[in-house]
C-alpha atoms as a PDB file:
ATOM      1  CA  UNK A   1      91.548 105.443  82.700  1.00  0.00           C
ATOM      2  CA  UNK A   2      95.039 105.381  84.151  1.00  0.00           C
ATOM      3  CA  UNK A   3      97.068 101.741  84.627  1.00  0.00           C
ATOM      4  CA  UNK A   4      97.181 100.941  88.830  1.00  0.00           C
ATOM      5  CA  UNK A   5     100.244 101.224  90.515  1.00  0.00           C
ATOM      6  CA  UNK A   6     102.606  98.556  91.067  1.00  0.00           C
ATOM      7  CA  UNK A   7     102.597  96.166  94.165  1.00  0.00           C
ATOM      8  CA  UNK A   8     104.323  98.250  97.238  1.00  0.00           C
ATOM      9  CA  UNK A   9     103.893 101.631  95.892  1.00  0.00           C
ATOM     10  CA  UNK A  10     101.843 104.207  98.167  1.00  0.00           C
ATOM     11  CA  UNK A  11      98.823 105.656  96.159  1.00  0.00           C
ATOM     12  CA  UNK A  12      97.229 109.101  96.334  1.00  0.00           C
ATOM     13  CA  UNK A  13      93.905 109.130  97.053  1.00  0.00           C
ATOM     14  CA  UNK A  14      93.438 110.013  93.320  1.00  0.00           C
ATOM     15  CA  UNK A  15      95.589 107.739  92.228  1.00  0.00           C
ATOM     16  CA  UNK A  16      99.021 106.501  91.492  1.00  0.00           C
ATOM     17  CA  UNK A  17     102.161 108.648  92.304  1.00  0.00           C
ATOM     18  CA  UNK A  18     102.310 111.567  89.918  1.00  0.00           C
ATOM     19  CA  UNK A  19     100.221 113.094  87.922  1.00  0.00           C
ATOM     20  CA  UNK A  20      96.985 110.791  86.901  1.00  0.00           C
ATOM     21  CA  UNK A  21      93.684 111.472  84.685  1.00  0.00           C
ATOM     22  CA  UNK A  22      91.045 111.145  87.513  1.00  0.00           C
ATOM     23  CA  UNK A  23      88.527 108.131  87.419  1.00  0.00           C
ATOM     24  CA  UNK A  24      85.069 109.017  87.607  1.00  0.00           C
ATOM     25  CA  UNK A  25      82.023 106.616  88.429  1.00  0.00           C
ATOM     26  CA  UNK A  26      78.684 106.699  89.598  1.00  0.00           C
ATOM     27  CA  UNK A  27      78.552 106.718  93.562  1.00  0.00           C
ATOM     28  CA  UNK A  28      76.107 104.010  93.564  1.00  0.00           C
ATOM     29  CA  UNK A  29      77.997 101.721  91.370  1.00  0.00           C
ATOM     30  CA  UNK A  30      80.856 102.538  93.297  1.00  0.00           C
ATOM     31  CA  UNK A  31      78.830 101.148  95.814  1.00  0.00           C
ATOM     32  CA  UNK A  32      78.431  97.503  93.806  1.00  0.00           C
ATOM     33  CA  UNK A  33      82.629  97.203  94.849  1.00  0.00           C
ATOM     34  CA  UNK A  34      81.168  96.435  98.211  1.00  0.00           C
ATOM     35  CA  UNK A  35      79.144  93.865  97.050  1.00  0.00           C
ATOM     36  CA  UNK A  36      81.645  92.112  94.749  1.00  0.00           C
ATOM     37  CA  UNK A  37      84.686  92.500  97.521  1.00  0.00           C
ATOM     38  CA  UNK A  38      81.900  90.906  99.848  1.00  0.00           C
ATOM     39  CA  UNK A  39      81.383  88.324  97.315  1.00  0.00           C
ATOM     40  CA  UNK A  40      85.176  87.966  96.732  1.00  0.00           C
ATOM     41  CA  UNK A  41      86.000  87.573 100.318  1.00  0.00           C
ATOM     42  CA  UNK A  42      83.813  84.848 100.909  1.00  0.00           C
ATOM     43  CA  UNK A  43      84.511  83.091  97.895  1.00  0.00           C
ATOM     44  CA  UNK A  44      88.235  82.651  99.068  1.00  0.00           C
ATOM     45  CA  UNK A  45      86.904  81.797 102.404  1.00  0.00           C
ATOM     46  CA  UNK A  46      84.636  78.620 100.777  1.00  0.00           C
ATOM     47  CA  UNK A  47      87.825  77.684  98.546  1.00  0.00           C
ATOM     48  CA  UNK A  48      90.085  77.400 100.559  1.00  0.00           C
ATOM     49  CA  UNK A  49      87.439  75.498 102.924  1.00  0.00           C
ATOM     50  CA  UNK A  50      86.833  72.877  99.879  1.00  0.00           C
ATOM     51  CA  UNK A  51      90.682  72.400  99.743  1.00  0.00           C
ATOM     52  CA  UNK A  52      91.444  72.706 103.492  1.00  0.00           C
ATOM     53  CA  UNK A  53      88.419  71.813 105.632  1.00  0.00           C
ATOM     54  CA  UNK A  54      89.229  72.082 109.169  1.00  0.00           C
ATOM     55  CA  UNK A  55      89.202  68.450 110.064  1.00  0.00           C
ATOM     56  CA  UNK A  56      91.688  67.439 107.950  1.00  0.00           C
ATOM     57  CA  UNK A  57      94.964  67.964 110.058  1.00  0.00           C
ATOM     58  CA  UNK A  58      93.334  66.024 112.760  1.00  0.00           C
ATOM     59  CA  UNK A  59      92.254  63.404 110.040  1.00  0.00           C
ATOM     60  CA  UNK A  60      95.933  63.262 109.008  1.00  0.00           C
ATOM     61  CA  UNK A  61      97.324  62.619 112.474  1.00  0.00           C
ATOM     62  CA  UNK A  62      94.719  60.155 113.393  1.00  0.00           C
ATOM     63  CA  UNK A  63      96.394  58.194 110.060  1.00  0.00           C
ATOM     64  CA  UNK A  64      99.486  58.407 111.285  1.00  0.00           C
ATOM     65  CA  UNK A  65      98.278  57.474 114.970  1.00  0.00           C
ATOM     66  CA  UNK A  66      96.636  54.711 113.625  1.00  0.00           C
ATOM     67  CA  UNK A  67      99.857  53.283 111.955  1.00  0.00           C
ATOM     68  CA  UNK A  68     101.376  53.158 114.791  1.00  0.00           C
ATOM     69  CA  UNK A  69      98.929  51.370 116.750  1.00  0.00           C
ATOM     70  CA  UNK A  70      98.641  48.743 113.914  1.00  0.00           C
ATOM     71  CA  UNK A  71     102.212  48.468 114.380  1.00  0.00           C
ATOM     72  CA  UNK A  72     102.355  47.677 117.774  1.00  0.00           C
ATOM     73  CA  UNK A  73      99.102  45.168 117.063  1.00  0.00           C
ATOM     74  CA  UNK A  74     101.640  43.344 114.904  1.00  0.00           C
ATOM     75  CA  UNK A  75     103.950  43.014 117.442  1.00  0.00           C
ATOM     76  CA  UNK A  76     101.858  41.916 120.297  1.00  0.00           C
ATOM     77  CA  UNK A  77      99.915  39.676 118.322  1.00  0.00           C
ATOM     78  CA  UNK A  78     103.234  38.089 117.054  1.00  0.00           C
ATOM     79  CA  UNK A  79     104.062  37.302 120.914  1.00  0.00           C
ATOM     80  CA  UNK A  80     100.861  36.364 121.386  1.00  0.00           C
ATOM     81  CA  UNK A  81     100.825  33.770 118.721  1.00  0.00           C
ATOM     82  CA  UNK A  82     104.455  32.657 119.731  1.00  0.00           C
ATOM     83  CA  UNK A  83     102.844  31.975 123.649  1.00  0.00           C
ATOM     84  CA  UNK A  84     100.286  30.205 121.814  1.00  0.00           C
ATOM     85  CA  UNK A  85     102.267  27.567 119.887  1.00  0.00           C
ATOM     86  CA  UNK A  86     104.735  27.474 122.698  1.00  0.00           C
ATOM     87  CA  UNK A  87     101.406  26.531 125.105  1.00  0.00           C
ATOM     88  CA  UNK A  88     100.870  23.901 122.324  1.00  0.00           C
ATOM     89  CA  UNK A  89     103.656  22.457 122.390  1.00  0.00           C
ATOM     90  CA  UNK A  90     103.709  21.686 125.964  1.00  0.00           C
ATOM     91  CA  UNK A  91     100.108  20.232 125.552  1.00  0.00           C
ATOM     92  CA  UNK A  92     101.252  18.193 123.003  1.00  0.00           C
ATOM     93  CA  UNK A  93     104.407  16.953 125.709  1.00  0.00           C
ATOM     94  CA  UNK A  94     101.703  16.760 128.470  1.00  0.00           C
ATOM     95  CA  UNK A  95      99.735  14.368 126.332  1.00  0.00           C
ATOM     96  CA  UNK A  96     102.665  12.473 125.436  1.00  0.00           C
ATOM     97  CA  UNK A  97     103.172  12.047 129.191  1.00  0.00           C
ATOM     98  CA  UNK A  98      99.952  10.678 129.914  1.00  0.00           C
ATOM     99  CA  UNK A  99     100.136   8.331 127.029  1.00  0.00           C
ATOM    100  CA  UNK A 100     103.503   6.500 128.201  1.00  0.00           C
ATOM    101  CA  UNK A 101     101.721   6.562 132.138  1.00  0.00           C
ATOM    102  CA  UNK A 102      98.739   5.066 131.006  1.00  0.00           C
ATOM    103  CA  UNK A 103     100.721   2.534 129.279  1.00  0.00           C
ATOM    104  CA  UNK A 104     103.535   1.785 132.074  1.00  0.00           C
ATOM    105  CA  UNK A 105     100.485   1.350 134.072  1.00  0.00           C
ATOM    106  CA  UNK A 106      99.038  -1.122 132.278  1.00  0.00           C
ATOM    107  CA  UNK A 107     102.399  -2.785 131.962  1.00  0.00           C
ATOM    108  CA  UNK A 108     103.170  -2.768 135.595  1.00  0.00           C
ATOM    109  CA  UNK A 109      99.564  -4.138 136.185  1.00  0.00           C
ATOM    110  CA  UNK A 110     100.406  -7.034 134.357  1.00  0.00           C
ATOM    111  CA  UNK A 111     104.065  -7.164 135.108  1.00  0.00           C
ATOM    112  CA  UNK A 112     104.992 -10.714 137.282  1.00  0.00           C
ATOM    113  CA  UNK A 113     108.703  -9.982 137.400  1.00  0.00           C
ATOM    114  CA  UNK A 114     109.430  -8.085 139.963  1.00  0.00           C
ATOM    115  CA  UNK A 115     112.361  -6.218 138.787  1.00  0.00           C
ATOM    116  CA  UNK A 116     110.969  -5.341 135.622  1.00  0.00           C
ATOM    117  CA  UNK A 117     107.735  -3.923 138.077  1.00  0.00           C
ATOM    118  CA  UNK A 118     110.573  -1.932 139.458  1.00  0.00           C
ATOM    119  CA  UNK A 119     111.806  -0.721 136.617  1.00  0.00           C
ATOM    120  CA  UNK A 120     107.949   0.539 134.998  1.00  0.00           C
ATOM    121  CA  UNK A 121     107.285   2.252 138.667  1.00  0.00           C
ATOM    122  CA  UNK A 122     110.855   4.095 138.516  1.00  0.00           C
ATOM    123  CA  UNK A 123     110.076   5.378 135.259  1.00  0.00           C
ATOM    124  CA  UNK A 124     106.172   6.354 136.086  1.00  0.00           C
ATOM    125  CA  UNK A 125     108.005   8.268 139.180  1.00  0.00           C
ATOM    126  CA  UNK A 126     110.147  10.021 136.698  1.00  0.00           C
ATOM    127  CA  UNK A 127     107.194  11.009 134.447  1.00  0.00           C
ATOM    128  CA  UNK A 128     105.285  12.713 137.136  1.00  0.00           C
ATOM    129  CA  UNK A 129     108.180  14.837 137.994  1.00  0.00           C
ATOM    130  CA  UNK A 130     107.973  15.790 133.846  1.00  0.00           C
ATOM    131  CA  UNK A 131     103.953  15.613 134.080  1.00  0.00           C
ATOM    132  CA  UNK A 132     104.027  18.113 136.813  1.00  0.00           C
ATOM    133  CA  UNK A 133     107.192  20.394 135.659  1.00  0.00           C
ATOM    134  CA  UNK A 134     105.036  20.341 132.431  1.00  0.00           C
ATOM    135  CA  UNK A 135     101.711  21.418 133.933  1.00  0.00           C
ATOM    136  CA  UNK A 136     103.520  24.227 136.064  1.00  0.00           C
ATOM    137  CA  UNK A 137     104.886  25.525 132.632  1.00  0.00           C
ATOM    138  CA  UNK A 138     101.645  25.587 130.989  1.00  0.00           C
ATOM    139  CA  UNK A 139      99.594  27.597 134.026  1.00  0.00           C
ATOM    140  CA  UNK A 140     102.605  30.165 133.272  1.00  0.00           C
ATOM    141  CA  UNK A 141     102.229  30.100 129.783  1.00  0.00           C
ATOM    142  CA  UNK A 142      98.440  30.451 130.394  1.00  0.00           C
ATOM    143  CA  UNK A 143      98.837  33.059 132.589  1.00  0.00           C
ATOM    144  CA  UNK A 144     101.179  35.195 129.820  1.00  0.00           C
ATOM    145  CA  UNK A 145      98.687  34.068 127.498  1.00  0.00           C
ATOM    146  CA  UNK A 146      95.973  35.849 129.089  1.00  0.00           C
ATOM    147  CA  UNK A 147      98.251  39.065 129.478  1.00  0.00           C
ATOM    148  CA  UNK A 148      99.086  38.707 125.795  1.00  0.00           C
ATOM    149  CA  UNK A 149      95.277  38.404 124.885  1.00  0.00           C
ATOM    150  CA  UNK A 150      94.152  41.567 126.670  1.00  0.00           C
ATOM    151  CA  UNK A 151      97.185  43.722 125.463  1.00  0.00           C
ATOM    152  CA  UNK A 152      95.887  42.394 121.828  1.00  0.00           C
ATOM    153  CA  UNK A 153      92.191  43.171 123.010  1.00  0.00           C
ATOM    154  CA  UNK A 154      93.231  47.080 124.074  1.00  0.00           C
ATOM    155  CA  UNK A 155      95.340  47.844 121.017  1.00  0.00           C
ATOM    156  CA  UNK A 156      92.267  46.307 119.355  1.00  0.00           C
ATOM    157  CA  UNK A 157      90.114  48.608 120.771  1.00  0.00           C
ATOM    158  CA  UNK A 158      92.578  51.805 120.450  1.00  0.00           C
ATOM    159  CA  UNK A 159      92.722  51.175 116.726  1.00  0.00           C
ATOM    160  CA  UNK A 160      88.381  51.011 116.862  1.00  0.00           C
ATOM    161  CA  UNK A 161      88.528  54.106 118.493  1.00  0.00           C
ATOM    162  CA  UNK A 162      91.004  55.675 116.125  1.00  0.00           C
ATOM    163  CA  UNK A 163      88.866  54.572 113.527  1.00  0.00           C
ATOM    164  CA  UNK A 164      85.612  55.862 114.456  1.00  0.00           C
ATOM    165  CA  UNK A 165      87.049  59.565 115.186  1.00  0.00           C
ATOM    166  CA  UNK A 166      88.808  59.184 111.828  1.00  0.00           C
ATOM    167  CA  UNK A 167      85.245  58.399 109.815  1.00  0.00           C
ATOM    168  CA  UNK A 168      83.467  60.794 111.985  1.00  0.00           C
ATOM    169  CA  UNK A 169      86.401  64.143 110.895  1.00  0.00           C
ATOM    170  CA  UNK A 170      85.987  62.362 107.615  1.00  0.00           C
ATOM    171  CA  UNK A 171      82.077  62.361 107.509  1.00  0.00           C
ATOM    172  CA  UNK A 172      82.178  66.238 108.827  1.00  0.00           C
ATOM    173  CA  UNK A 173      84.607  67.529 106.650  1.00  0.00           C
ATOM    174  CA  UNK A 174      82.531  66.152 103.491  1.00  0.00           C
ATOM    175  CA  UNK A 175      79.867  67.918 105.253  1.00  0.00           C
ATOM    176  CA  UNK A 176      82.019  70.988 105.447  1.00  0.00           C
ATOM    177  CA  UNK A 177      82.845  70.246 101.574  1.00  0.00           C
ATOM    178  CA  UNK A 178      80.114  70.055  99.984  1.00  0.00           C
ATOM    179  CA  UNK A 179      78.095  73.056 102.572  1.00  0.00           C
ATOM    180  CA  UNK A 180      81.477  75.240 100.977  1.00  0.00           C
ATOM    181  CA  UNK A 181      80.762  74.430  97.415  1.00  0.00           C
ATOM    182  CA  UNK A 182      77.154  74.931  97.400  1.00  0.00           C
ATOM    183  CA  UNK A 183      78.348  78.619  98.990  1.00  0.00           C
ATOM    184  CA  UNK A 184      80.555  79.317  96.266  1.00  0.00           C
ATOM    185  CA  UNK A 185      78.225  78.391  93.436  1.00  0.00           C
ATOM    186  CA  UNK A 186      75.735  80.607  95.064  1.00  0.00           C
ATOM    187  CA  UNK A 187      78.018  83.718  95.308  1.00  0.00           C
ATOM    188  CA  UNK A 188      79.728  82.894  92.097  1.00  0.00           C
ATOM    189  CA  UNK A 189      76.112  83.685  90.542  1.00  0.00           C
ATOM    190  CA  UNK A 190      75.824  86.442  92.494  1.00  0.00           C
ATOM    191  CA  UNK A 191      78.778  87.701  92.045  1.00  0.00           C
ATOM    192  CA  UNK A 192      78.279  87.337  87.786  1.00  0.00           C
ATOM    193  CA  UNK A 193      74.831  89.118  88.292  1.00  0.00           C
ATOM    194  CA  UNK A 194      76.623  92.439  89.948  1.00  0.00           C
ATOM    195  CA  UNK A 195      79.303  92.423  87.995  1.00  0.00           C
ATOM    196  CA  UNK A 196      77.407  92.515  85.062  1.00  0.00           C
ATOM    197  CA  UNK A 197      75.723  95.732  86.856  1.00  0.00           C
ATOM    198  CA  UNK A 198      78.818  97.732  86.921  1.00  0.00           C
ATOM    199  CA  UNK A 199      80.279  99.705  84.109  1.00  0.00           C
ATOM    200  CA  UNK A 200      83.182  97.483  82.677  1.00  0.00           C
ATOM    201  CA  UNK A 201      85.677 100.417  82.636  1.00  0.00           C
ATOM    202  CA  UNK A 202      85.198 100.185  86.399  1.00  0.00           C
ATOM    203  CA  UNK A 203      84.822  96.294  86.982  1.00  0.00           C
ATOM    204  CA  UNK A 204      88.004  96.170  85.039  1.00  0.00           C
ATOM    205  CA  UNK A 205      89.794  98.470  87.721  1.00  0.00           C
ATOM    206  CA  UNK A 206      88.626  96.380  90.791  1.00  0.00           C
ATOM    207  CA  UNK A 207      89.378  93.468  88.735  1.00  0.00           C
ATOM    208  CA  UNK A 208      93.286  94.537  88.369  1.00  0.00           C
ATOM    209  CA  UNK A 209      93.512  95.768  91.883  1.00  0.00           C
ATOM    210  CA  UNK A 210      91.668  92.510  93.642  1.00  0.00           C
ATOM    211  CA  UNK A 211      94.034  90.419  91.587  1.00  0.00           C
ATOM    212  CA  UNK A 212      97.205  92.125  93.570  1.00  0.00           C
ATOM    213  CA  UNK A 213      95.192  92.387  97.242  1.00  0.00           C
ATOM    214  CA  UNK A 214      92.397  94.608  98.278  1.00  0.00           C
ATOM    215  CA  UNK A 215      90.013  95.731  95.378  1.00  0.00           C
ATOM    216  CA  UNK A 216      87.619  97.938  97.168  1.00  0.00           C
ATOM    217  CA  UNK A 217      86.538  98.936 100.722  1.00  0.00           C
ATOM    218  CA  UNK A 218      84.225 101.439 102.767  1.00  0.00           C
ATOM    219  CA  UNK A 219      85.509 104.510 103.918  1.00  0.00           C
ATOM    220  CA  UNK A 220      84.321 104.498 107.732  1.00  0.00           C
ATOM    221  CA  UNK A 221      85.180 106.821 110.469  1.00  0.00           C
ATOM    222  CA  UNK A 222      88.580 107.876 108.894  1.00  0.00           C
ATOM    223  CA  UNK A 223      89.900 103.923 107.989  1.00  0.00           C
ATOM    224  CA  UNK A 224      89.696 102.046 105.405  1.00  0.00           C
ATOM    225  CA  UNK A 225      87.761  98.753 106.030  1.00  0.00           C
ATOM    226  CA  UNK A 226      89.676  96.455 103.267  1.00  0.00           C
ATOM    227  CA  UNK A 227      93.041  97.055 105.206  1.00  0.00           C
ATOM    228  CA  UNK A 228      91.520  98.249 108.793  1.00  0.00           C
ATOM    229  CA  UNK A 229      94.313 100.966 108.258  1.00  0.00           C
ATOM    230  CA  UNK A 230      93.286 104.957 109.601  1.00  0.00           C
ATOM    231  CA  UNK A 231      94.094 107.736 106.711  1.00  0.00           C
ATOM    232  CA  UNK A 232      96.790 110.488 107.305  1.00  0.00           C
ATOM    233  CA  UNK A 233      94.349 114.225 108.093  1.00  0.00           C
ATOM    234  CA  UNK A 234      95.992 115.014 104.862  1.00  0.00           C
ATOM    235  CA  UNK A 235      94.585 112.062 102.839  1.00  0.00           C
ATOM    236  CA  UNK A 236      91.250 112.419 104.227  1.00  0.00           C
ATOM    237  CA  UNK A 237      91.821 116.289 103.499  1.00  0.00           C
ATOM    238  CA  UNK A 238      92.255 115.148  99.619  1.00  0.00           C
ATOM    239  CA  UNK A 239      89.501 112.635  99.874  1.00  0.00           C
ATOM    240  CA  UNK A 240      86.843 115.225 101.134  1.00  0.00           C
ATOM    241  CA  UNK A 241      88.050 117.452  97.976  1.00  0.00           C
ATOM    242  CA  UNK A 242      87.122 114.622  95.566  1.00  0.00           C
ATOM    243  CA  UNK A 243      84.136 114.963  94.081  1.00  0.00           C
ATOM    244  CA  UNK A 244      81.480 112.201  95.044  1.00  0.00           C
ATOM    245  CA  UNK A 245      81.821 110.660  91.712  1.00  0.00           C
ATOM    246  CA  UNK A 246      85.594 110.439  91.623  1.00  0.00           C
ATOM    247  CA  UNK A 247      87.403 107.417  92.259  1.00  0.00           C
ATOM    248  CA  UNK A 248      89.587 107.507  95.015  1.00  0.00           C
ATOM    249  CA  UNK A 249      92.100 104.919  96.140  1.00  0.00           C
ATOM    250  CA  UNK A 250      93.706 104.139  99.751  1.00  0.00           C
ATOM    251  CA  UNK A 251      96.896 105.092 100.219  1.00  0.00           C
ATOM    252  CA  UNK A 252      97.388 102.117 101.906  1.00  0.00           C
ATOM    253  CA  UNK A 253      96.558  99.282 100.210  1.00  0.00           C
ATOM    254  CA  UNK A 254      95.615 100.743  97.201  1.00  0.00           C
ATOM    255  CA  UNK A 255      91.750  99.888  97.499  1.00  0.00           C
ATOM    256  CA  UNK A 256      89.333 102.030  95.348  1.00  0.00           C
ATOM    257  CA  UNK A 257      87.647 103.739  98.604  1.00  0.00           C
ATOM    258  CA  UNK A 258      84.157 103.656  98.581  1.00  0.00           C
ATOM    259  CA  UNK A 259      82.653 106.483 100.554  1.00  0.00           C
ATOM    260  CA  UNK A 260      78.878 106.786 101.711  1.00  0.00           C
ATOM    261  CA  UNK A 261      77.263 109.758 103.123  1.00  0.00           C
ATOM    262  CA  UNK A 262      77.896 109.304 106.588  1.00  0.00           C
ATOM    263  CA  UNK A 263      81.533 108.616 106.109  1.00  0.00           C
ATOM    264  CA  UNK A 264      82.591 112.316 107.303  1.00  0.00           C
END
């Protein structure tokens, strides 16, 4: 059997360029190429499906979306948490207020010098102007506060979200996985039980053109169905002169051709 022809050199229908010893095979294990190109083909398909399942890209950018969310959680549960402790400290100064009313209260109630009783109700007038600037401050601080708490609440809810798209891509694409690899087990049994069918002078051909692109492909209507490309008159001229048990190749893609009865 003659060596293939490089990559990117056009074949004869016989064979490389020049002058080659012709290949000869039975038609119907000729035939078997279909099979194992069939096989082949979807075996790339499933591996690069266990490598590459279609969810992933959408998996990825749902990671990086939900980065980004988390980031701005951080920041507006930081302001959030800085409206809280400013809201407690102004609690805290309310309470402080009440506690030196209640006492100049008391102190004026029992107060019997008059301008000392002026001096405690001066000073309870001055801490209801603070009581009340104080209580005015904390409805606004409330009021943020509540702001803050939903915008915490929807990036909350935006990261849940992001999250349960990201498990459900995640749960399909196992699916997806593991559906791909029981595939390829499958074919690559069937692929070893044809294989072993064909004689190994002409498995080791396919094997050597496969490896560098198309191995084998039906001769239909004039084209060849591994590269979808139509032959020159003058190739399917040669092709028709071949004898039924010769191999012939594409002058395409280099493909070993694999002609039925109906293909004229």
């Amino acid at each position: 059997m003659t060596a293939t022809p490089g990559a990117g050199e056009r074949r004869g229908v016989s064979g490389a360029r020049g002058s080659v010893e012709p290949v000869n095979a039975d038609t119907a294990d000729q035939r078997k190429l279909l099979d194992l190109a069939d096989l082949d083909a979807r075996m790339r398909h499933d591996e690069h499906l266990k490598g590459n399942p279609p969810q992933a890209a959408r998996v990825r950018e749902l990671i990086a979306q939900r980065s980004s969310l988390s980031q701005e959680l951080s920041v507006r549960a930081g302001a959030r948490d800085d409206l809280r402790a400013e809201l407690a400290r102004v609690e805290s100064d309310v309470a402080v207020v009440d506690a030196r009313i209640a006492r100049d209260t008391e102190r004026l109630a029992a107060s019997t010098n008059p301008k000392q009783a002026q001096g405690f109700e001066n000073e309870l007038t001055s801490l209801a102007r603070r009581k009340s600037d104080l209580e005015d401050a904390e409805i606004a601080l409330m009021e943020r506060l509540e702001a803050a708490d939903a915008a915490v609440a929807e990036q909350e809810t935006l990261i849940a979200d992001t999250n349960a798209q990201g498990a459900e891509l995640s749960a399909e694409a196992k699916r997806v996985v593991a559906e791909a690899t029981a595939r390829l087990e499958a074919a690559q049994r069937d692929r070893a039980a044809v294989a072993a069918s064909v004689p190994p002078e002409l498995l080791a051909l396919y094997e050597r053109l496969s490896a560098r692109g198309n191995g084998a492909g039906l001769l239909r209507a004039g084209a060849c169905e591994a590269c979808r490309m139509v032959l020159p008159p003058s190739d399917l001229a040669a092709v028709r002169r071949a004898q039924t048990d010769e191999v012939v190749f594409c002058p395409e893609c280099g493909a070993i051709l694999v002609r039925v009865e109906e293909w004229r």
